[in-house]
Protein backbone atom coordinates (compact mmCIF):
# COMPACT_ATOMS: atom_id res chain seq x y z
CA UNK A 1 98.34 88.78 113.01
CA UNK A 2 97.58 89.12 109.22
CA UNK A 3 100.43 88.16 106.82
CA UNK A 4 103.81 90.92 106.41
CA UNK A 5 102.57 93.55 104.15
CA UNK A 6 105.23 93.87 101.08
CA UNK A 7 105.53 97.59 100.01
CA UNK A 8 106.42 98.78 96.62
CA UNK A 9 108.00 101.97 96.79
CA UNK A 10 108.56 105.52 94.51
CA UNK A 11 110.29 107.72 95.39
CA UNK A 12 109.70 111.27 93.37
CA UNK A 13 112.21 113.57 91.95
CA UNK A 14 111.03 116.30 89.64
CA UNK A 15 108.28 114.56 88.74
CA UNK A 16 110.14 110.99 88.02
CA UNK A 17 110.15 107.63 89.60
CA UNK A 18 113.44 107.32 90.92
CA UNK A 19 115.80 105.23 93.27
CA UNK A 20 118.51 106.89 95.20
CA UNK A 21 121.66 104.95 96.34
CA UNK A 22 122.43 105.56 100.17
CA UNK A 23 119.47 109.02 100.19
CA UNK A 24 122.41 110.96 97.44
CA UNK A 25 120.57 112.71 95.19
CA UNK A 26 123.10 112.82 92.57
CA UNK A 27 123.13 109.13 92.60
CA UNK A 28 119.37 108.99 91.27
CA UNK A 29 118.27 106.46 88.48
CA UNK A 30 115.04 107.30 86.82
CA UNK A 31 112.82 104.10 86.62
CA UNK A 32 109.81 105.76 85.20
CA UNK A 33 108.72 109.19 83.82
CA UNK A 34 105.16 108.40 84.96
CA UNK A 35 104.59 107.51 88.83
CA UNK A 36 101.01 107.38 88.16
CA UNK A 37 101.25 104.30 85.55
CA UNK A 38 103.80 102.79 88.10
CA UNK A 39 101.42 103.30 90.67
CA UNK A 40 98.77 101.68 88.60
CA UNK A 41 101.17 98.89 87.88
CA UNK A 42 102.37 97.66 91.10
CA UNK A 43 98.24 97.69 91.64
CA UNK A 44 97.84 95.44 89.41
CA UNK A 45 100.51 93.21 90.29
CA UNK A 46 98.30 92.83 93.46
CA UNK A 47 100.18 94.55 95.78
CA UNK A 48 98.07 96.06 98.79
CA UNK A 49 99.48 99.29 100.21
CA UNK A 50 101.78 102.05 97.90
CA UNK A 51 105.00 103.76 99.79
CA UNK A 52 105.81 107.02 98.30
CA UNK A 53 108.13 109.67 98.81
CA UNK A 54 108.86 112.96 98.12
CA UNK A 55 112.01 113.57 98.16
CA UNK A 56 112.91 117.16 96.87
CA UNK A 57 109.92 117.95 99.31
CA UNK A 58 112.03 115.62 101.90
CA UNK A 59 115.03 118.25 101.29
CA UNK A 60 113.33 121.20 100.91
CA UNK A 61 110.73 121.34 103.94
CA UNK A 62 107.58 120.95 101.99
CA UNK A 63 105.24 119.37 99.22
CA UNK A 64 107.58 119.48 95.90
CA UNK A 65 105.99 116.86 93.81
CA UNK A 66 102.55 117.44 94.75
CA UNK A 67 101.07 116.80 91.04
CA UNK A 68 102.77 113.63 90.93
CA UNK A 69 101.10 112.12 94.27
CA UNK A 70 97.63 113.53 93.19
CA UNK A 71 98.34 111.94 89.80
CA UNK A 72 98.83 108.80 91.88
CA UNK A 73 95.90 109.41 94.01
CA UNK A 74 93.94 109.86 90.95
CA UNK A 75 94.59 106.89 89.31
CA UNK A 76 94.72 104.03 92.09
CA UNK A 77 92.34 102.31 94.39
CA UNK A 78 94.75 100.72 96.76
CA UNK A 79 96.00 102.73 99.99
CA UNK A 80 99.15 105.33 99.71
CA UNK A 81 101.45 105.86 102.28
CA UNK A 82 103.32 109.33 102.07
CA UNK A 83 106.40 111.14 103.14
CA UNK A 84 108.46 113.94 102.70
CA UNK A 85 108.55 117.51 103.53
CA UNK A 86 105.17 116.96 105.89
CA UNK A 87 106.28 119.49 108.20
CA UNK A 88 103.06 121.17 109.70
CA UNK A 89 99.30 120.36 110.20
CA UNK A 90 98.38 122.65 107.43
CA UNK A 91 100.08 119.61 104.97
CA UNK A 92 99.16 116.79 107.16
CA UNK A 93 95.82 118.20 106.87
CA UNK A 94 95.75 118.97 102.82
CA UNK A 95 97.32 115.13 101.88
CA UNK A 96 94.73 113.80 104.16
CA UNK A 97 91.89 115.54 102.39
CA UNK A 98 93.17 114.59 98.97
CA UNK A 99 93.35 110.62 99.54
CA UNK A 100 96.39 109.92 100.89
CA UNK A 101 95.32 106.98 104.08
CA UNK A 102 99.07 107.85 106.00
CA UNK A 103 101.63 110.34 106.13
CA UNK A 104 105.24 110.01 107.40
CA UNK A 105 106.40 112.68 109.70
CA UNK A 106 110.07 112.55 109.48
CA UNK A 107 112.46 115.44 110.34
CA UNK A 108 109.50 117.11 111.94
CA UNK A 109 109.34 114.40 114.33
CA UNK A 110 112.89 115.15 115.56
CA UNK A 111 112.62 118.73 115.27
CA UNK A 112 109.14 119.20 116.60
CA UNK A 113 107.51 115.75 118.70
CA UNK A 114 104.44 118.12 119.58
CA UNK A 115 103.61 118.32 116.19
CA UNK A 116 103.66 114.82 115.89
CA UNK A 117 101.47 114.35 118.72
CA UNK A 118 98.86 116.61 117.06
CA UNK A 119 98.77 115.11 114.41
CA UNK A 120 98.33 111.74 115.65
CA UNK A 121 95.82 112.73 117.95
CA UNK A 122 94.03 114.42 115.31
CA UNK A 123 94.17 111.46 112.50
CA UNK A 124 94.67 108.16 114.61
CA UNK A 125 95.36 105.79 112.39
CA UNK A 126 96.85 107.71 109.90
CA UNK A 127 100.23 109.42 110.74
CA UNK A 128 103.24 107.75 110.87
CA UNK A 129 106.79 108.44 111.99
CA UNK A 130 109.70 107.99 109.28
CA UNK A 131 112.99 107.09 111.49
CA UNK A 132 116.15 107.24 109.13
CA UNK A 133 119.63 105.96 110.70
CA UNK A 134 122.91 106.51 110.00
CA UNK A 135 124.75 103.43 112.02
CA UNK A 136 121.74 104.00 114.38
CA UNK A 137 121.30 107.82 115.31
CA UNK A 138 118.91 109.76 113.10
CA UNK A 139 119.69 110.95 109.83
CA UNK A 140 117.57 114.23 108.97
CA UNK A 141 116.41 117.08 106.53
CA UNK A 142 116.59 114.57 103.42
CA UNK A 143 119.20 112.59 105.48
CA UNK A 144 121.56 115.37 104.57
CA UNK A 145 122.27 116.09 108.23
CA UNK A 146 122.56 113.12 111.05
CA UNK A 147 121.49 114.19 114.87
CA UNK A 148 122.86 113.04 118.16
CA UNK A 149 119.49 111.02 118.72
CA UNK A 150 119.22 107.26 118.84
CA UNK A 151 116.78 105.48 116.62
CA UNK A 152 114.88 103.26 119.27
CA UNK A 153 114.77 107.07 121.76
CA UNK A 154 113.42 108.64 119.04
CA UNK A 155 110.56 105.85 118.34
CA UNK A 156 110.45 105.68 122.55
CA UNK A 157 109.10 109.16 122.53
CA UNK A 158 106.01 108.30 120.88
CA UNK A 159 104.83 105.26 122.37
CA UNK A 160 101.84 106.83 123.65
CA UNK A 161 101.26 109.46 120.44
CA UNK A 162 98.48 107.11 118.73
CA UNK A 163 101.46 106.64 115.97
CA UNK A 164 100.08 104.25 113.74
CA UNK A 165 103.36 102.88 112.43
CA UNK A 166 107.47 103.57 112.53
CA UNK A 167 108.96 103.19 109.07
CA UNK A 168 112.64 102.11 109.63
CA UNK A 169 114.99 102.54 107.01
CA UNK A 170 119.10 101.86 107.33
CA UNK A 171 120.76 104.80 105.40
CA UNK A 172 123.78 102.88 104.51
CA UNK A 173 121.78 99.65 102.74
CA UNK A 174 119.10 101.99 101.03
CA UNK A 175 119.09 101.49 97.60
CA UNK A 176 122.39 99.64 97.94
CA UNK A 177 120.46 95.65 97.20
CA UNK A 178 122.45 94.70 100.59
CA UNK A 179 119.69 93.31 102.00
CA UNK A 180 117.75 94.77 104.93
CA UNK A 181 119.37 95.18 108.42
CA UNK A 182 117.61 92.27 110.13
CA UNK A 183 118.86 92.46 113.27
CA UNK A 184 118.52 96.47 113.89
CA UNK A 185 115.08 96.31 112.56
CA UNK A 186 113.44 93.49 114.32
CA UNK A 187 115.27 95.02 117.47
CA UNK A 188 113.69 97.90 117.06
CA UNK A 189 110.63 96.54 116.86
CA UNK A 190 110.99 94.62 119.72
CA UNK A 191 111.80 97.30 121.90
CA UNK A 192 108.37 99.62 120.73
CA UNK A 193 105.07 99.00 120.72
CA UNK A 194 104.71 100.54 117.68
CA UNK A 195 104.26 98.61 114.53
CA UNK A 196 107.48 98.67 112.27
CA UNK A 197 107.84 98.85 108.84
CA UNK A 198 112.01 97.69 107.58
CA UNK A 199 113.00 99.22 104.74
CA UNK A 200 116.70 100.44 103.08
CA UNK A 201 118.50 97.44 101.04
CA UNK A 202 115.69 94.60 100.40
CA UNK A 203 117.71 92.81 97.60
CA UNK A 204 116.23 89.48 96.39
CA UNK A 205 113.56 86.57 97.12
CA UNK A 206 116.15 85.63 99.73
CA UNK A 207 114.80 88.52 101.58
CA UNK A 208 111.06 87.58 101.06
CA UNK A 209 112.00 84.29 103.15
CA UNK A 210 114.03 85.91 105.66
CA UNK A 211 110.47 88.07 106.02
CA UNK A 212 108.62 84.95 106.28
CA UNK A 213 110.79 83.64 109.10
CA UNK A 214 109.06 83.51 112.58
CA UNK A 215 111.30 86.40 114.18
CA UNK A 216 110.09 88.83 111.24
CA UNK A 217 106.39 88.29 112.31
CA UNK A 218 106.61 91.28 114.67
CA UNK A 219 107.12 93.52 111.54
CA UNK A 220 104.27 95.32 109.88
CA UNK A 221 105.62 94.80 106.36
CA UNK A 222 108.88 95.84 104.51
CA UNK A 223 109.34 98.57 101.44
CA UNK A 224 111.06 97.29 98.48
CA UNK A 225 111.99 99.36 95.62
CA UNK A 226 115.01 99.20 93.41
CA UNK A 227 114.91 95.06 93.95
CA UNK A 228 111.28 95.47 91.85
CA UNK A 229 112.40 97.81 89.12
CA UNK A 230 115.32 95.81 88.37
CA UNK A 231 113.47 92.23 88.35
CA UNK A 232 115.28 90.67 91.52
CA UNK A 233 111.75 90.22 93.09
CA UNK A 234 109.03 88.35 91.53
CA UNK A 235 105.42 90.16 92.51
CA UNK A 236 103.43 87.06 92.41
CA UNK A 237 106.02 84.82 93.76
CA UNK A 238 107.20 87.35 97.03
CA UNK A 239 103.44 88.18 97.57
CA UNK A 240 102.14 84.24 97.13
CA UNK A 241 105.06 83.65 99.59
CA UNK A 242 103.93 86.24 102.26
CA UNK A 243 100.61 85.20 101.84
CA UNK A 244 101.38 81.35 102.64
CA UNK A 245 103.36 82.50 105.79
C-alpha cells in the first residue's frame, strides 16, 4: 500500500475558489479569484492529486464552470479529480478528453447506477462515485435534497462497476473544521471493496496523525480544503508526515 494521498481541494463558484460551510451556497467564502494559480500553487507545494468541484454545475445538472477547470487543466501537470453536474456520458466523455484523469459521478449515481456502470466500464480507472451523507443516507442534487438511501447500499451497488474510488464526504462537518467523521468513514471503507477517499471537516495537523494511524491505512487519501486556505495545515509538514507513515 503506498502512503494516504492528501487532497487539496476547490471548489468553483462563478468562476471563484470557494469553501462552502455544510454544501449552503449562501455560506460561500471566496479564497481565490483565480483557481488556476491555486491550482498551480498547491502543485508546487508538492501535493500529488487536485480535487475539484463544480458546484453551480453540482446544482444545476451540468458543466457550469467549465473555463475554470480547463484553466486548471491548462496550467498543471499533476492529476485532477472532478465532480459536479457529470450527469451523462456525453460529459464524462468531453472532461475525459480535455485532461481531467477522474470524474465523480454523484447524483447520477443515485438517480441512474446504469450510467455509472457505463461509464466505468468504458474508462476503468477513471470514474468515481461521489457519496454525500446527511447523518448517513445520501444527500443529492448539490446536497439540496437527501434520499431514503444508505451510504454503504449506495457504495454496495457498485462493487463490481470497475469504480475506481468512493469519495465520502459527511455533510454536517464539511467545511465546518470539525474534523473528519473517523468512524463512519473507515466503516465505510471497511465494508466495500472500493477504495475510499474521507472528506467533509479535516481541521488541523491533528487530523494528518489521526490519517497516519494504522486503522486509516484502508483509506485512499482524504480532501482538505478550508483547513489549507486558512493555514491550519502545514503542506510540507502534513505531506512529510504522510510520507513517513
Amino acid at each position: 500500500m503506498g502512503a494516504v494521498i492528501l487532497f487539496p481541494a476547490i471548489d468553483l463558484k462563478e468562476g471563484r475558489c470557494v469553501r462552502l460551510k455544510q454544501g449552503d451556497m449562501d455560506q460561500a467564502t471566496i479564497f481565490n479569484d483565480d483557481p488556476a494559480a491555486q491550482a498551480a500553487t498547491f502543485e508546487s507545494q508538492g501535493f500529488q492529486w487536485l480535487h475539484v468541484v463544480d458546484l453551480d454545475g453540482a446544482f444545476a445538472g451540468k458543466p457550469m464552470n467549465a473555463s475554470a477547470v480547463e484553466a486548471i487543466l491548462q496550467r498543471v501537470r499533476f492529476p485532477v479529480q472532478l465532480g459536479g453536474g457529470i450527469r451523462d456520458m456525453k460529459t464524462v466523455e468531453g472532461w475525459l478528453a480535455k485532461g481531467v484523469a477522474r470524474v465523480i459521478i454523484g447524483t447520477a449515481a443515485v438517480r441512474d447506477p446504469g450510467f455509472v456502470r457505463e461509464a466505468a466500464k468504458a474508462f476503468p480507472g477513471k470514474v468515481a462515485v461521489g457519496i454525500d451523507a446527511r447523518d448517513g443516507f445520501v444527500a443529492v442534487e448539490g446536497w439540496a435534497e437527501t434520499s431514503a438511501l444508505a451510504a454503504d447500499d449506495l457504495g454496495r451497488r457498485f462493487e463490481d462497476a470497475g469504480v475506481a474510488a468512493i469519495v465520502y464526504t459527511d455533510i454536517a462537518r464539511d467545511g465546518m473544521l470539525q474534523g473528519i467523521n473517523w468512524d463512519g468513514t473507515i466503516a465505510l471503507a471497511h465494508a466495500l471493496t472500493i477504495p475510499v477517499i474521507a472528506s467533509g471537516g479535516l481541521a488541523s495537523m491533528a487530523d494528518i496523525e489521526r490519517l497516519c494511524a494504522p486503522d486509516a491505512a484502508i483509506l485512499e487519501g482524504a480532501i482538505t480544503g478550508r483547513a489549507l486556505y486558512d493555514g491550519r495545515i502545514d503542506p510540507a509538514a502534513a505531506l512529510a508526515r504522510l510520507a513517513a507513515a
